[in-house]
C-alpha atoms as a PDB file:
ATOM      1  CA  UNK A   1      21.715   1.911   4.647  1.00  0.00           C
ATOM      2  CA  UNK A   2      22.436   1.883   1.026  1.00  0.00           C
ATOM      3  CA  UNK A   3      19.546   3.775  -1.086  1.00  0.00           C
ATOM      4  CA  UNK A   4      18.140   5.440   2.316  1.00  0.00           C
ATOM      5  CA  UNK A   5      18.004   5.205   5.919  1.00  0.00           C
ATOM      6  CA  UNK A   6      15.908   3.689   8.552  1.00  0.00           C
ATOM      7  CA  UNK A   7      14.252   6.351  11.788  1.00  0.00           C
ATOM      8  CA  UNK A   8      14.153   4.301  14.689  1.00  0.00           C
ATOM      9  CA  UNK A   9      13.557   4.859  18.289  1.00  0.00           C
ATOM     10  CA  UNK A  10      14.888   2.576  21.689  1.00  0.00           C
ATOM     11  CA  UNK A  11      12.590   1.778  24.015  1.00  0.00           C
ATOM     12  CA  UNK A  12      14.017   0.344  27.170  1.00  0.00           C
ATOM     13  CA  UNK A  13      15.991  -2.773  25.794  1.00  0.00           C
ATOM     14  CA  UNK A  14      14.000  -2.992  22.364  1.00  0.00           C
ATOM     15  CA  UNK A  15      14.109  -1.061  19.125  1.00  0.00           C
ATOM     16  CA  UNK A  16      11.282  -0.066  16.806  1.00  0.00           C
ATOM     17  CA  UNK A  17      11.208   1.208  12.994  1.00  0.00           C
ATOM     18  CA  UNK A  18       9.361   4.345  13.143  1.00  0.00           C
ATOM     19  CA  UNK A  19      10.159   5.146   8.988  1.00  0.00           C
ATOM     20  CA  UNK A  20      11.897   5.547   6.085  1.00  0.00           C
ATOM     21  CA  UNK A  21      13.391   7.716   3.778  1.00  0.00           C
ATOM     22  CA  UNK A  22      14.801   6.933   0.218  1.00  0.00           C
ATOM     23  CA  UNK A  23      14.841   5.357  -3.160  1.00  0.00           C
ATOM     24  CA  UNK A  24      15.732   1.849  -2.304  1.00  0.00           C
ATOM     25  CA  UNK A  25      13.681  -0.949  -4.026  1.00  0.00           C
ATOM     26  CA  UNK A  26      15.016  -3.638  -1.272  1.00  0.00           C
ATOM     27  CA  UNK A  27      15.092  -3.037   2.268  1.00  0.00           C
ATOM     28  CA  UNK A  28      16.532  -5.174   4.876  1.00  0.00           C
ATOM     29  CA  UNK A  29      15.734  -4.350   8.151  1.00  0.00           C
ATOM     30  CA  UNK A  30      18.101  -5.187  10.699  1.00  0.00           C
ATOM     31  CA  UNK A  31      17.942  -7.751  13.566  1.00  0.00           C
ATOM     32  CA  UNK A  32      19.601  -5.131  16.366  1.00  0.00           C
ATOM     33  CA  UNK A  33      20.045  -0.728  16.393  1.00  0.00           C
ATOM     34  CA  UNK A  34      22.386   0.460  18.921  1.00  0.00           C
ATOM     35  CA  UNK A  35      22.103  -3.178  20.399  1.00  0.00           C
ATOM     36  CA  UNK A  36      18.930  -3.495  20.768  1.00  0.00           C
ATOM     37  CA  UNK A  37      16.340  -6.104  19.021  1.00  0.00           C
ATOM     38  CA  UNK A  38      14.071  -4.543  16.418  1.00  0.00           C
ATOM     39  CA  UNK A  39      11.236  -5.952  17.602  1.00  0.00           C
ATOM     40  CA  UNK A  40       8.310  -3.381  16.127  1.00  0.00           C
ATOM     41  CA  UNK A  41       7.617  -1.970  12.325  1.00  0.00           C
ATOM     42  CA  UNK A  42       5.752   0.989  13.958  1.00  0.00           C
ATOM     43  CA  UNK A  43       2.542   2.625  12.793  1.00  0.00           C
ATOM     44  CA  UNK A  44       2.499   3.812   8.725  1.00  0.00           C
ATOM     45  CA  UNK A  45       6.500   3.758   9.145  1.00  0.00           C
ATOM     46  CA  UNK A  46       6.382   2.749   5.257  1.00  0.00           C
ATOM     47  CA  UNK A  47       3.146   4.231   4.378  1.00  0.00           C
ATOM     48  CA  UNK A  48       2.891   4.737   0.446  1.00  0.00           C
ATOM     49  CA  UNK A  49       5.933   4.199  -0.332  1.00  0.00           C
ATOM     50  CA  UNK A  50       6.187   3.817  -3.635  1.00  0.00           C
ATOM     51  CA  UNK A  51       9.758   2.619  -4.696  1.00  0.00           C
ATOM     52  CA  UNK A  52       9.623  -0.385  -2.159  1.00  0.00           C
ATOM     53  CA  UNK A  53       9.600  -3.484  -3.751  1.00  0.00           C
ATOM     54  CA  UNK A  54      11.041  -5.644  -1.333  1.00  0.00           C
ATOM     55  CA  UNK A  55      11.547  -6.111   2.493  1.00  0.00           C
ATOM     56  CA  UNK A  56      13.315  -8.819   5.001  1.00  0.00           C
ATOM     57  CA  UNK A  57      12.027  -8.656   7.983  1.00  0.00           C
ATOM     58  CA  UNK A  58      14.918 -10.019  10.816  1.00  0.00           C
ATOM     59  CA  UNK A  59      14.469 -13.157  13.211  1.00  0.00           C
ATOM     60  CA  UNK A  60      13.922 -10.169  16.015  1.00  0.00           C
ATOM     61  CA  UNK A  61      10.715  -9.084  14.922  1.00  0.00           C
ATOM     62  CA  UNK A  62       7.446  -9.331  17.001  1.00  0.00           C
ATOM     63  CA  UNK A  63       4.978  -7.146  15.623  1.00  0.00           C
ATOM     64  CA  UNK A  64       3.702  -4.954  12.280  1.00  0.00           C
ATOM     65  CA  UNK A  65       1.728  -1.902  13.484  1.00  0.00           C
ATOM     66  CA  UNK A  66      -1.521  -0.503  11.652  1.00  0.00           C
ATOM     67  CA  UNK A  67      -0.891   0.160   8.367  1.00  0.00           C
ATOM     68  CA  UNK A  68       2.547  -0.204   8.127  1.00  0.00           C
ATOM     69  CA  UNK A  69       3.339  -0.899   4.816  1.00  0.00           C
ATOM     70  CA  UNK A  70       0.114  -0.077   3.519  1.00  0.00           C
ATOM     71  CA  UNK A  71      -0.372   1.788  -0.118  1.00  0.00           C
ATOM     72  CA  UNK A  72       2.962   0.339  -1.046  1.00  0.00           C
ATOM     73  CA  UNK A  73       2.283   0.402  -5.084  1.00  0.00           C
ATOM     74  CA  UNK A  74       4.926  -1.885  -5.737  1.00  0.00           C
ATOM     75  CA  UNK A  75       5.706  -4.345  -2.861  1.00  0.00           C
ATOM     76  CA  UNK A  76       6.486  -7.472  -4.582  1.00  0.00           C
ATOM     77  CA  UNK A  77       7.814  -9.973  -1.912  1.00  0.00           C
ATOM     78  CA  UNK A  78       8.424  -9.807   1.664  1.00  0.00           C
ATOM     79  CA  UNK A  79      10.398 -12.111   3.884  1.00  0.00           C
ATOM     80  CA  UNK A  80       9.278 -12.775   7.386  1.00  0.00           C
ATOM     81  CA  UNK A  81      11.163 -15.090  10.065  1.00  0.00           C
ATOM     82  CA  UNK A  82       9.301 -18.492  10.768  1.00  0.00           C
ATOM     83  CA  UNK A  83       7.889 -17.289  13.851  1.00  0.00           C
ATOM     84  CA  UNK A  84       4.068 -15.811  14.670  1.00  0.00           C
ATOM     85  CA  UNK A  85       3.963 -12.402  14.465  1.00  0.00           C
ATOM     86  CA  UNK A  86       1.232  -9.707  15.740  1.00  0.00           C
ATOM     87  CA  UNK A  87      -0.098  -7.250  12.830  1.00  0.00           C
ATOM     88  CA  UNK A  88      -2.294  -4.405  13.467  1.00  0.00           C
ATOM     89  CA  UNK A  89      -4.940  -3.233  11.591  1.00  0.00           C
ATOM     90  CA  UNK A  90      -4.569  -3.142   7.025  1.00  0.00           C
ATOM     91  CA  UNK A  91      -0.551  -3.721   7.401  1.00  0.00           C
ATOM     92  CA  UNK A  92      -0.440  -4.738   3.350  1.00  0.00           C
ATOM     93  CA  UNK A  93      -3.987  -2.523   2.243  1.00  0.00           C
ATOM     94  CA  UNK A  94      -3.922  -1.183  -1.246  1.00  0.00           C
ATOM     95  CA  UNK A  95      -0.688  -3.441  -1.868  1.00  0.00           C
ATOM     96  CA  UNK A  96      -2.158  -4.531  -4.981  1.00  0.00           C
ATOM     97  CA  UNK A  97       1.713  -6.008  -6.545  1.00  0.00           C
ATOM     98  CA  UNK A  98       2.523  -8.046  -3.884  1.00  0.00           C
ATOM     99  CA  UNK A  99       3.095 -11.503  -4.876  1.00  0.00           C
ATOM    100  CA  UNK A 100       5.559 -13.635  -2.835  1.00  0.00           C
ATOM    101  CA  UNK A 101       4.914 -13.526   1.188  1.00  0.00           C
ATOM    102  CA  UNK A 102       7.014 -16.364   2.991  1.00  0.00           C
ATOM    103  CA  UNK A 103       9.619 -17.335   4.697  1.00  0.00           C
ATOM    104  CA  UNK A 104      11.544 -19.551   1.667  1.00  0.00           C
ATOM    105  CA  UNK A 105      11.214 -23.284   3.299  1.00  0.00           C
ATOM    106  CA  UNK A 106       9.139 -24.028   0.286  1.00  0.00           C
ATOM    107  CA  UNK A 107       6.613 -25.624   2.538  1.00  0.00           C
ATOM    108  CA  UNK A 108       3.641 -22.945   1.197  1.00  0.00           C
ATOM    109  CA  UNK A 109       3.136 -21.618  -2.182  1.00  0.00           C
ATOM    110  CA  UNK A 110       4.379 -17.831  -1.199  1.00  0.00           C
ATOM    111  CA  UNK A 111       1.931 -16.826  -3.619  1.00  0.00           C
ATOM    112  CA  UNK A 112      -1.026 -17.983  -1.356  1.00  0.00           C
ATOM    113  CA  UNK A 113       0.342 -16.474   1.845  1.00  0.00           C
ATOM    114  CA  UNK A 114       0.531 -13.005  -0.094  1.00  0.00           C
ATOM    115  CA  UNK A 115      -3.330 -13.866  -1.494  1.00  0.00           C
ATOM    116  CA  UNK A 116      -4.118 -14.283   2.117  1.00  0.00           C
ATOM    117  CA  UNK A 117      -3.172 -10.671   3.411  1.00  0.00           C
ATOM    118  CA  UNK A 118      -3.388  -8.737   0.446  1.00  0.00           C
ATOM    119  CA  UNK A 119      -6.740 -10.293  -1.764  1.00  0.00           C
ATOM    120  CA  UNK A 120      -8.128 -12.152   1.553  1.00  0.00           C
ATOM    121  CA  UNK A 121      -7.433  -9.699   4.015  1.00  0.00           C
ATOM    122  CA  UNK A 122      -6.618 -12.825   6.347  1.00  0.00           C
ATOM    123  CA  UNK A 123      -3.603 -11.945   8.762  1.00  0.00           C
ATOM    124  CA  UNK A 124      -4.458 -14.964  10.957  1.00  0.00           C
ATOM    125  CA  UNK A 125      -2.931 -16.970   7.978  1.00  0.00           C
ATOM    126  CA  UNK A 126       0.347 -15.878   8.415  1.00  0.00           C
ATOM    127  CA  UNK A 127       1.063 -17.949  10.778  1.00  0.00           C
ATOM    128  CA  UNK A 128       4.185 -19.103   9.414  1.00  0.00           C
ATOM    129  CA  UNK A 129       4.750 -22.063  11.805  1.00  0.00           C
ATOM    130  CA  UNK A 130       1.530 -23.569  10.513  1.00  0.00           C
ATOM    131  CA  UNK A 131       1.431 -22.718   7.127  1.00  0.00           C
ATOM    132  CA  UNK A 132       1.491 -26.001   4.903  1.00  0.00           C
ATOM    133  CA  UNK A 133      -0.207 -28.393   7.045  1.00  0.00           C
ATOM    134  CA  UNK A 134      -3.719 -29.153   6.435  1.00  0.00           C
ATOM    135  CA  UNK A 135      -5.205 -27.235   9.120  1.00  0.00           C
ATOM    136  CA  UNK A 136      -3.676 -24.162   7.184  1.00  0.00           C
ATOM    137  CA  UNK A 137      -5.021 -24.847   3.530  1.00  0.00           C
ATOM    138  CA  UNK A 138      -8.554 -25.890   5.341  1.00  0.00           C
ATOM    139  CA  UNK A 139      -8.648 -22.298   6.649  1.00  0.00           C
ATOM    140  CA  UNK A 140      -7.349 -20.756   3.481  1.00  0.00           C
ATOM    141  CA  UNK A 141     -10.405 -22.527   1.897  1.00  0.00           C
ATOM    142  CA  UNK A 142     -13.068 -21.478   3.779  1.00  0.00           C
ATOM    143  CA  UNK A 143     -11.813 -17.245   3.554  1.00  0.00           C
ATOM    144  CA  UNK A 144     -11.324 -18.024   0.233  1.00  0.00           C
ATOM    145  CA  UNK A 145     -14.965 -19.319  -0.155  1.00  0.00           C
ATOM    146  CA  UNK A 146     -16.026 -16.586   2.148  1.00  0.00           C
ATOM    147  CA  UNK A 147     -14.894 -13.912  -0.640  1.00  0.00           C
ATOM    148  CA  UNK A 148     -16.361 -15.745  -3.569  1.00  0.00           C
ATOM    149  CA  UNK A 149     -19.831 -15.619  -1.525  1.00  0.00           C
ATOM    150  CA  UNK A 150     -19.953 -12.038  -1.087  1.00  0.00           C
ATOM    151  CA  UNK A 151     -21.423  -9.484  -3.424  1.00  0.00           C
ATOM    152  CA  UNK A 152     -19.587  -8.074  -6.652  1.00  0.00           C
ATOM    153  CA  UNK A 153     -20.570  -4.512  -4.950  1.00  0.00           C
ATOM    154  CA  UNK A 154     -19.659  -4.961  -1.901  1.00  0.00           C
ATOM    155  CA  UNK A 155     -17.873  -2.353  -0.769  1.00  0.00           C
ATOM    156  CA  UNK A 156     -18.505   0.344  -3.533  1.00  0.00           C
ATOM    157  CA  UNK A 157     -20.713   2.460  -1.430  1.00  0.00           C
ATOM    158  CA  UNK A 158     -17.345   3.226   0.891  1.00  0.00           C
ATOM    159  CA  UNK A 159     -15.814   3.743  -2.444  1.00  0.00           C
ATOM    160  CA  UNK A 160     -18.267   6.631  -3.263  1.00  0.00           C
ATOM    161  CA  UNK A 161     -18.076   8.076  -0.141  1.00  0.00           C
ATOM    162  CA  UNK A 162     -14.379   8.365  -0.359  1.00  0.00           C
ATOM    163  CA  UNK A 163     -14.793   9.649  -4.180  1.00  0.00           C
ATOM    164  CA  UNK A 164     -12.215   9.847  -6.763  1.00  0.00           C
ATOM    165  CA  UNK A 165      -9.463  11.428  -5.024  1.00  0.00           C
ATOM    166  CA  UNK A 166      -8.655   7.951  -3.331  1.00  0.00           C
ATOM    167  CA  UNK A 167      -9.693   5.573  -5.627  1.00  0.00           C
ATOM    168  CA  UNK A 168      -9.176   7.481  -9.037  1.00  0.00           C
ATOM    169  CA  UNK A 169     -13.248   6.584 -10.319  1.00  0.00           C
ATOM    170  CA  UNK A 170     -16.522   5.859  -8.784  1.00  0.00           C
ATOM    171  CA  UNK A 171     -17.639   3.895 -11.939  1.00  0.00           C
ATOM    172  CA  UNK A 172     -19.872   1.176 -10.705  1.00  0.00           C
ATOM    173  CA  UNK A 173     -19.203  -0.893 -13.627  1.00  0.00           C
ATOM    174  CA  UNK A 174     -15.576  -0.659 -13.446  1.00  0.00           C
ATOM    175  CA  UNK A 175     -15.872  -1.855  -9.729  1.00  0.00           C
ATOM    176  CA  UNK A 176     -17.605  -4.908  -9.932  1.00  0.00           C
ATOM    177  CA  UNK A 177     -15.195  -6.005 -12.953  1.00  0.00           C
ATOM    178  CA  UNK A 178     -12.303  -5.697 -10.428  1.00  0.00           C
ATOM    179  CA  UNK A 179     -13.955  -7.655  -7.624  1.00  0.00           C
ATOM    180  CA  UNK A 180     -14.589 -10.181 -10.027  1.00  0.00           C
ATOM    181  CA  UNK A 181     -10.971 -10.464 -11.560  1.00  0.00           C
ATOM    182  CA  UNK A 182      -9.760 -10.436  -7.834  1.00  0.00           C
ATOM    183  CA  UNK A 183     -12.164 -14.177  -7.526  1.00  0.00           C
ATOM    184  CA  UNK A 184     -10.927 -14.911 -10.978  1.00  0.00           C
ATOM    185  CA  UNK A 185      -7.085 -14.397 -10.188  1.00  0.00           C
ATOM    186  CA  UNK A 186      -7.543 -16.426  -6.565  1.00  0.00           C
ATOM    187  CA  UNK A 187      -9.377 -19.176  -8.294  1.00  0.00           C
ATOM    188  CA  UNK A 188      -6.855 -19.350 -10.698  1.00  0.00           C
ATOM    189  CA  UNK A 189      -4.259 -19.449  -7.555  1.00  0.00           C
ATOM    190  CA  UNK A 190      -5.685 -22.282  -6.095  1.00  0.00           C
ATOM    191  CA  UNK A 191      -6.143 -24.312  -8.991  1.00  0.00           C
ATOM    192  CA  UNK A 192      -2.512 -23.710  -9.306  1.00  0.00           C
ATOM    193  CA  UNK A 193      -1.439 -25.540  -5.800  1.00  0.00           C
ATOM    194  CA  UNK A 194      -4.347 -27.941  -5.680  1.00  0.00           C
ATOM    195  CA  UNK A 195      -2.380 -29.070  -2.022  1.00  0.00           C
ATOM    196  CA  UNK A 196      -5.030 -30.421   0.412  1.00  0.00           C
ATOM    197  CA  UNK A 197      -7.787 -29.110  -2.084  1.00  0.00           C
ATOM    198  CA  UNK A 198     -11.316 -31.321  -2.729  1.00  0.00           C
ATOM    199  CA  UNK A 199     -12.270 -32.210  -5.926  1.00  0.00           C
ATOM    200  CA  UNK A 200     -16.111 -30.525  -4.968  1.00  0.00           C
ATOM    201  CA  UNK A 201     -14.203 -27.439  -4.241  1.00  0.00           C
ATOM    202  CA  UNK A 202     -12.106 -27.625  -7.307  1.00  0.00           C
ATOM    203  CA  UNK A 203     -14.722 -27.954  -9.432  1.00  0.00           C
ATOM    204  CA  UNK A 204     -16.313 -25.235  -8.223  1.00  0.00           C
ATOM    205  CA  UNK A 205     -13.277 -22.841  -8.891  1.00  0.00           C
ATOM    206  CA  UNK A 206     -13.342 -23.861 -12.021  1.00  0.00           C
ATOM    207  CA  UNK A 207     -17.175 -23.411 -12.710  1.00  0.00           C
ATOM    208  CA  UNK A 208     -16.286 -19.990 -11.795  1.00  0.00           C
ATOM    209  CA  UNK A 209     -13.754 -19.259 -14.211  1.00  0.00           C
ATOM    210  CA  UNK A 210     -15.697 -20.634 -16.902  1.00  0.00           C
ATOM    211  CA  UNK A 211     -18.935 -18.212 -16.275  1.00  0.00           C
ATOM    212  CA  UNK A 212     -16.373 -15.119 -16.524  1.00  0.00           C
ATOM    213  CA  UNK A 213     -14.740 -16.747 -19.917  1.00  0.00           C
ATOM    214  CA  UNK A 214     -14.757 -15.412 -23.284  1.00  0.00           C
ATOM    215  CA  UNK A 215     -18.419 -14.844 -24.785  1.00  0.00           C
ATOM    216  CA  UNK A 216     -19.637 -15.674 -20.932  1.00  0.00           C
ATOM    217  CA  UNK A 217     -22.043 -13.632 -18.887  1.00  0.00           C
ATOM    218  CA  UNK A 218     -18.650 -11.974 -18.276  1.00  0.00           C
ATOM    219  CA  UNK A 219     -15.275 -11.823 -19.718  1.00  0.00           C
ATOM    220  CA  UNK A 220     -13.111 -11.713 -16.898  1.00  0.00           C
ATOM    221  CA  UNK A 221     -11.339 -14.748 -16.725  1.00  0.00           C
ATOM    222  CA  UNK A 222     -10.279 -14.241 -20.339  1.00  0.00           C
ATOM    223  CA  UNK A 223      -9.570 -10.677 -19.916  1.00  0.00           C
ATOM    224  CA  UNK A 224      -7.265 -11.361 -16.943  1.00  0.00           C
ATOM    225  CA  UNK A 225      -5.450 -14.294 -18.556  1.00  0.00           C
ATOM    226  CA  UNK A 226      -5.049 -12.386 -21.732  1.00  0.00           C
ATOM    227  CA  UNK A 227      -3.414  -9.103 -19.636  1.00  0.00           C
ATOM    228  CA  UNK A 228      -1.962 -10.413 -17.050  1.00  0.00           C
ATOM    229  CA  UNK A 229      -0.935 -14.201 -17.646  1.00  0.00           C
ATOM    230  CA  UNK A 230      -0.341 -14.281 -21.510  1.00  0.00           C
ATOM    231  CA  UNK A 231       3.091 -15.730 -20.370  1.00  0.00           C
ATOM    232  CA  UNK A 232       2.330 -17.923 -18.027  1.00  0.00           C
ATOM    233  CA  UNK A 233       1.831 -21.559 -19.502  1.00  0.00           C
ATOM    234  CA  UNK A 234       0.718 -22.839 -16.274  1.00  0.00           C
ATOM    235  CA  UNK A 235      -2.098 -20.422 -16.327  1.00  0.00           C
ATOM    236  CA  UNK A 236      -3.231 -20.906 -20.174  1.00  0.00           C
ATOM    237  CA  UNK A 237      -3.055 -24.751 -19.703  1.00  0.00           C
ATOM    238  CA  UNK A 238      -5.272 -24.409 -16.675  1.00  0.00           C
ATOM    239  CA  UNK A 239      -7.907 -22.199 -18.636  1.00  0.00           C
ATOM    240  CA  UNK A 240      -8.080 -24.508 -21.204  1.00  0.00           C
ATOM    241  CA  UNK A 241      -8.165 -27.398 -18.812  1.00  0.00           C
ATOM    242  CA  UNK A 242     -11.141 -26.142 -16.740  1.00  0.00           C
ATOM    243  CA  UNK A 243     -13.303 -26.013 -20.008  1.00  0.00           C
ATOM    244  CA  UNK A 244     -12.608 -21.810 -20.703  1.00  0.00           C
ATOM    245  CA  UNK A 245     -11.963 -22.658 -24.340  1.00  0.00           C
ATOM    246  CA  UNK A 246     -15.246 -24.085 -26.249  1.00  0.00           C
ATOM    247  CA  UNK A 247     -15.854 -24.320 -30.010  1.00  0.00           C
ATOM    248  CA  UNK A 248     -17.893 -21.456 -29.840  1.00  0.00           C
ATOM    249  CA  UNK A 249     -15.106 -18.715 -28.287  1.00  0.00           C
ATOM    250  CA  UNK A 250     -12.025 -20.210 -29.453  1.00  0.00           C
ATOM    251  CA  UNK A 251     -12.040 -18.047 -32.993  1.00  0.00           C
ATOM    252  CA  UNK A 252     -13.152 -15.038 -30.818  1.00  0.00           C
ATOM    253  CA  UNK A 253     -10.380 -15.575 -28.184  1.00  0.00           C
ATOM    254  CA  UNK A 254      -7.655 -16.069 -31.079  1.00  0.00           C
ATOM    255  CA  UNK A 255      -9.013 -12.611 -32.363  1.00  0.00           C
ATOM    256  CA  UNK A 256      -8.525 -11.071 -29.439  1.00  0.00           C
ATOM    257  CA  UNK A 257      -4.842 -12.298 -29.458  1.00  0.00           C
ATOM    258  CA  UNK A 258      -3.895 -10.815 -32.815  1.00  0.00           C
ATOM    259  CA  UNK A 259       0.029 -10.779 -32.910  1.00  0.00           C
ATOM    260  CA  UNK A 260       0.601 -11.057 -29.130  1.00  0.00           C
ATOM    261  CA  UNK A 261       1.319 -13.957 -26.784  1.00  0.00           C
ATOM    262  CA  UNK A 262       2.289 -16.093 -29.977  1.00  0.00           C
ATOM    263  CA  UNK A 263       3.150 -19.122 -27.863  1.00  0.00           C
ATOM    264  CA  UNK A 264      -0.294 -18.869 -26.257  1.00  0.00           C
ATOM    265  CA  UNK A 265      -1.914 -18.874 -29.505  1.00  0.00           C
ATOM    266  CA  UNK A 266      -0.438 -21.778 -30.564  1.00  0.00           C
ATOM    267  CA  UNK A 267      -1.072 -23.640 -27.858  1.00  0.00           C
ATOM    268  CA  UNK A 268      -4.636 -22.551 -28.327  1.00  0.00           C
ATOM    269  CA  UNK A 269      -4.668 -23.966 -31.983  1.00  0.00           C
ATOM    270  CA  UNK A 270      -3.380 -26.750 -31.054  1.00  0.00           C
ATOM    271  CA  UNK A 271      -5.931 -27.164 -28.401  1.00  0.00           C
ATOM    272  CA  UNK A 272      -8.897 -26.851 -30.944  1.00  0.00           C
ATOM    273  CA  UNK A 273      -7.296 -29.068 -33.319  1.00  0.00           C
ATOM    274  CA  UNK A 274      -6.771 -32.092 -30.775  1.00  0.00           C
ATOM    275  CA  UNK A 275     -10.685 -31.276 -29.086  1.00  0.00           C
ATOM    276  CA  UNK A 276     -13.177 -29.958 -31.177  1.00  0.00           C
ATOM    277  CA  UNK A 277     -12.002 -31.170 -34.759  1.00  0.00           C
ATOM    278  CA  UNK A 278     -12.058 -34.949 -32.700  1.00  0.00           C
ATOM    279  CA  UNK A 279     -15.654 -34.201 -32.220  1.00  0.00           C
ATOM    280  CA  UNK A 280     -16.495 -32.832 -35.194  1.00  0.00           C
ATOM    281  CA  UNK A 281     -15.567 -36.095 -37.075  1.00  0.00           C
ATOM    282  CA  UNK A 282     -17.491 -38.237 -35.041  1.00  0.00           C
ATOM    283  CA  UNK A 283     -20.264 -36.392 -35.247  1.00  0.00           C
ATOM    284  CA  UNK A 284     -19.950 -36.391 -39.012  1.00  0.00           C
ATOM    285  CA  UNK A 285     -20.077 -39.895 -38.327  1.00  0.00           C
ATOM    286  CA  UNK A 286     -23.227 -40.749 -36.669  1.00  0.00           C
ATOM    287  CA  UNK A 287     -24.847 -38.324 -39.406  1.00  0.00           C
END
């Protein structure tokens, strides 16, 4: 294999991915070894890999063993058959850059089945023979609403107990503004691909992003747009849409632009020029 090579084992009439070695940022696992199916990613066979960026899983496989890609720093996308598949225990954990998890019908967003194991920590989602119907984006929903329930600090106490070695600071304050730009970046994600969503739920995405906005009892939403989005039109048109941008932040959040994300900016201006001078006037008017 081009970049580095697969360990593999046959048992009886089946194969199974034990590991790899190399510098490959794609990885295409193949559907047979000596013959046999590959029907098993085994235990931690990619554990922290860091250079993987990419893998195809074949039409053969069956079953993703504990942890098997998990700490993967950079696993973007990864391409399953349309089949259900069994996964152990934190396959994708700490795969904080994947974004695209699908099987390319185009029937799901890809985006929400990689929220669903990576943010959501919801394997039973990736179901890819269900994924897209109603039933799917109902239970997508309620884990999703699940997560926004639970505590900002949920969790940190493991984190302490583990210390810095695995999780690089113990900073209380720096925790909870992660958990919160993990709601922020799902809520943004499902306002994205409203499919199957309720306007009640909607709404209350949005309420969300607007408590965490610029000169809010948080900054979040801004501060994740502004780092991580700044590109994306789709995502500053939906900030501004869900009521992020008021007369009272807009000179603050154009300030915090400076020089960068000039298309952003402008749109921003724009924004304040067709809104708030509007209201302005007419309520020079009923003075």
């Amino acid at each position: 294999m081009q970049g580095g090579s697969l360990f593999y084992r046959i048992d009886g009439k089946k194969a199974a991915i034990q590991g790899f070695q190399g510098t490959a940022v794609s990885v295409q696992v193949p559907g047979t070894l000596e013959g046999a199916p590959v029907t098993l990613i085994e235990k931690k066979a990619f554990l922290s890999n860091k250079e993987l960026q990419r893998i195809v899983l074949p039409e053969e496989i069956e079953e993703l063993g504990d942890w098997a890609f998990a700490y993967c720093d950079g696993l973007r996308q990864v391409v399953f058959p349309q089949k259900k598949l069994r996964f152990g225990k934190n396959v994708f954990w700490e795969c904080g850059s994947l974004e695209q998890v699908g099987c390319g019908d185009g029937r799901t967003p890809d985006e929400m089945l990689a929220a669903a194991v990576g943010a959501l920590d919801a394997y039973y989602l990736l179901d890819l023979q269900e994924a897209g119907t109603d039933e799917w984006f109902r239970k997508w929903d309620a884990r999703l609403l699940d997560f926004m329930r639970t505590s900002d600090q949920e969790g940190y106490s493991r984190q302490v107990l583990c210390g810095e070695e695995d999780y690089g600071s113990t900073d209380l304050e720096a925790y909870v503004s992660g958990r919160r730009r993990k709601k922020v970046k799902l809520a943004f994600l499902r306002c994205l691909h409203p499919e199957g969503i309720s306007r009640e739920w909607e709404m209350r995405l949005e309420e969300y992003l607007r408590a965490h906005t610029k000169g809010g009892e948080s900054e979040e939403t801004w501060l994740t747009l502004q780092e991580e989005y700044g590109e994306n039109r789709d995502y500053y048109s939906l900030f501004a849409r869900s009521g992020c941008i008021t007369r009272d932040n807009l000179d603050c959040i154009l300030r915090d632009l400076g020089d960068s994300h000039p298309e952003m900016k402008a749109f921003f201006l724009r924004y304040g020029d067709e809104n708030f001078q509007k209201e302005d006037f007419w309520s020079g008017l009923e003075l």
